[in-house]
Protein backbone atom coordinates (compact mmCIF):
# COMPACT_ATOMS: atom_id res chain seq x y z
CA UNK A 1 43.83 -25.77 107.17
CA UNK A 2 43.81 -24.90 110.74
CA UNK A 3 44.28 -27.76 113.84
CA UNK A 4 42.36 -26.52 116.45
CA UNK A 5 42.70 -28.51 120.53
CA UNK A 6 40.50 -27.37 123.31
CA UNK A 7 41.67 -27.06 127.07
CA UNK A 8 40.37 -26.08 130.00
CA UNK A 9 37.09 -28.44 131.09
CA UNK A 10 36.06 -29.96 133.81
CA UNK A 11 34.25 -30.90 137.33
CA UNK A 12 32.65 -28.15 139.10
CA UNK A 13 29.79 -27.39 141.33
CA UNK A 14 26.94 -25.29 140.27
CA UNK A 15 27.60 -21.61 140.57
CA UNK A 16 31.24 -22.18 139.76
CA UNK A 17 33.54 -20.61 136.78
CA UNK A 18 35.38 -22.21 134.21
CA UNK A 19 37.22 -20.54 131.12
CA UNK A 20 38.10 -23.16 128.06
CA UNK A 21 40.68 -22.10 125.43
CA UNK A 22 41.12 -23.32 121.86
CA UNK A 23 44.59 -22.89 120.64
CA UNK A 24 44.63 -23.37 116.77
CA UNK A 25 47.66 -24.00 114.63
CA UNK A 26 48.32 -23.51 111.00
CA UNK A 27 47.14 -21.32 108.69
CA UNK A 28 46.86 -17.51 110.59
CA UNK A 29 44.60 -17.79 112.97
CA UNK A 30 43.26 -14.40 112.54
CA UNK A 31 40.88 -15.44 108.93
CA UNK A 32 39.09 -17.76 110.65
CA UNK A 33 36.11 -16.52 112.43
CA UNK A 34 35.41 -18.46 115.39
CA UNK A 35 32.61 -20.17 117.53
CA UNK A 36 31.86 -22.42 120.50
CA UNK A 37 29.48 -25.09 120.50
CA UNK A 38 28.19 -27.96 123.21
CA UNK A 39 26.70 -31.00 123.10
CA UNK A 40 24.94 -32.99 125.87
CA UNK A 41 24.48 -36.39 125.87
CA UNK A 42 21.44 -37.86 123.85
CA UNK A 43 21.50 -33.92 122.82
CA UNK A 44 22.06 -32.80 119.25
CA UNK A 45 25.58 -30.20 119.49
CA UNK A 46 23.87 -27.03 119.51
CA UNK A 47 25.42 -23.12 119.13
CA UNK A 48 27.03 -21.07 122.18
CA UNK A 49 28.78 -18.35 121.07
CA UNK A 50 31.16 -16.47 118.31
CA UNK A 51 33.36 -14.02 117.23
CA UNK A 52 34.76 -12.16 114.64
CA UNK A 53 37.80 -12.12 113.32
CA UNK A 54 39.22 -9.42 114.69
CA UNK A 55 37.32 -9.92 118.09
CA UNK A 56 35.60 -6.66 117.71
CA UNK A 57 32.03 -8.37 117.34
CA UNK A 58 30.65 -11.12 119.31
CA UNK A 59 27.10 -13.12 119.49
CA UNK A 60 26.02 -15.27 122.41
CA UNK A 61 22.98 -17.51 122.72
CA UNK A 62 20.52 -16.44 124.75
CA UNK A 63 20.75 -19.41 127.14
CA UNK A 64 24.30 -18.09 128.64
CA UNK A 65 23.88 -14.16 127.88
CA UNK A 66 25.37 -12.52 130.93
CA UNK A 67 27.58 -15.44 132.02
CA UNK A 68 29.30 -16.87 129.41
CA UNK A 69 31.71 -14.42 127.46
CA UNK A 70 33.66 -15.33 123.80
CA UNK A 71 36.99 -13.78 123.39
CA UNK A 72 40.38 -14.30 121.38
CA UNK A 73 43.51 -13.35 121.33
CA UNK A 74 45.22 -13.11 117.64
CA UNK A 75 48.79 -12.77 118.84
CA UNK A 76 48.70 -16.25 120.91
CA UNK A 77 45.98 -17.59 118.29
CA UNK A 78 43.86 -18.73 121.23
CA UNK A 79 39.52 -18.28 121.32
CA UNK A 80 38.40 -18.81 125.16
CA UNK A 81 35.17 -19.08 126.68
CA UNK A 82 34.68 -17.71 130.12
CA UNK A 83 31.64 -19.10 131.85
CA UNK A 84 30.78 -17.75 134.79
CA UNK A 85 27.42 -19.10 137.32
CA UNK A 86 27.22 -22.38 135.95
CA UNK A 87 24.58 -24.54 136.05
CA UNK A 88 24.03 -28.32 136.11
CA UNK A 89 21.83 -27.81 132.46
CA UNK A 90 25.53 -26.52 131.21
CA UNK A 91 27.35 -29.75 131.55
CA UNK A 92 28.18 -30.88 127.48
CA UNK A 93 31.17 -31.29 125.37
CA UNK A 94 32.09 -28.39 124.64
CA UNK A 95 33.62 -27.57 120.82
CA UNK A 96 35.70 -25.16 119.31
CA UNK A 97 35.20 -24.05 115.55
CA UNK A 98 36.48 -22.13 112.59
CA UNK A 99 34.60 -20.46 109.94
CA UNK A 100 36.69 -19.70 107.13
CA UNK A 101 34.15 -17.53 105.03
CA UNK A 102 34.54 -14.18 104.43
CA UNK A 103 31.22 -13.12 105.05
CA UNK A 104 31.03 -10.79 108.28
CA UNK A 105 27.74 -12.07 109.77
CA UNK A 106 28.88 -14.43 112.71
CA UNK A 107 27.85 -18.23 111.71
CA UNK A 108 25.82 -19.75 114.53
CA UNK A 109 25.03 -23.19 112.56
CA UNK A 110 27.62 -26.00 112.68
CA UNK A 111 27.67 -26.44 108.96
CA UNK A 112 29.18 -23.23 108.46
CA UNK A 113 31.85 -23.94 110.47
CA UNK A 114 35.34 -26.25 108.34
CA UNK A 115 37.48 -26.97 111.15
CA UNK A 116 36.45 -28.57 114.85
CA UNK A 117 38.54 -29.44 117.89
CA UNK A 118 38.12 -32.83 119.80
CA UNK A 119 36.04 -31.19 122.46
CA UNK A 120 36.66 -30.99 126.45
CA UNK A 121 34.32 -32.21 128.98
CA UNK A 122 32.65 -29.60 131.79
CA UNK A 123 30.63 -31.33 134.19
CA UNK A 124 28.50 -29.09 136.51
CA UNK A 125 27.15 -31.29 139.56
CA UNK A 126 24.10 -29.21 141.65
């Protein structure tokens, strides 16, 4: 079992950056594949991005392709999100994930995922 606790969220105006991390604890952090998801309100929670386990691979949704990046780093066991030119239409909890399957294509549905953080706020004001 892995504990997973997002950081990182927050107020910002449009146009703005923000990078969230996910530091997990437990099991080794480097079996779990690992996605980001959002949810606005009266939204369902809907994919953002993953990775792989190793980092080497990486899948975005097409909604924040070119400004939102997926990364981790194994040795701190830590996924982050950078999100760069934010928009108002970006403002959600955001979640981090862990997919413990060993299959290698990235999971981009939440009932793939077994283990969720508690979320962090970003709020993007226009």
């Amino acid at each position: 079992q892995v504990q997973l606790v997002e950081s990182g969220g927050g107020l910002v105006q449009a146009g703005a950056s923000l990078r969230l991390s996910c530091a997990a604890s437990g099991r080794t952090f480097s079996e779990y594949k690992m996605g980001w998801f959002r949810q606005a309100p009266g939204k369902e929670r809907e994919f953002v991005a993953a990775i792989s386990k190793s980092g080497g691979r990486t899948y975005h949704v097409d909604s924040v392709k070119g400004r939102f990046t997926i990364s981790r780093d194994n040795a701190k066991n830590t996924v982050y999100l950078q999100m760069n030119s934010l928009k108002p239409e970006d403002t959600a909890v955001y979640y981090c994930a862990a997919d413990k399957s060993s299959i290698l294509r990235l999971s981009t549905t939440d009932y793939e995922y077994d283990y969720w953080g508690q979320g962090t706020q970003v709020t993007v004001s226009s």
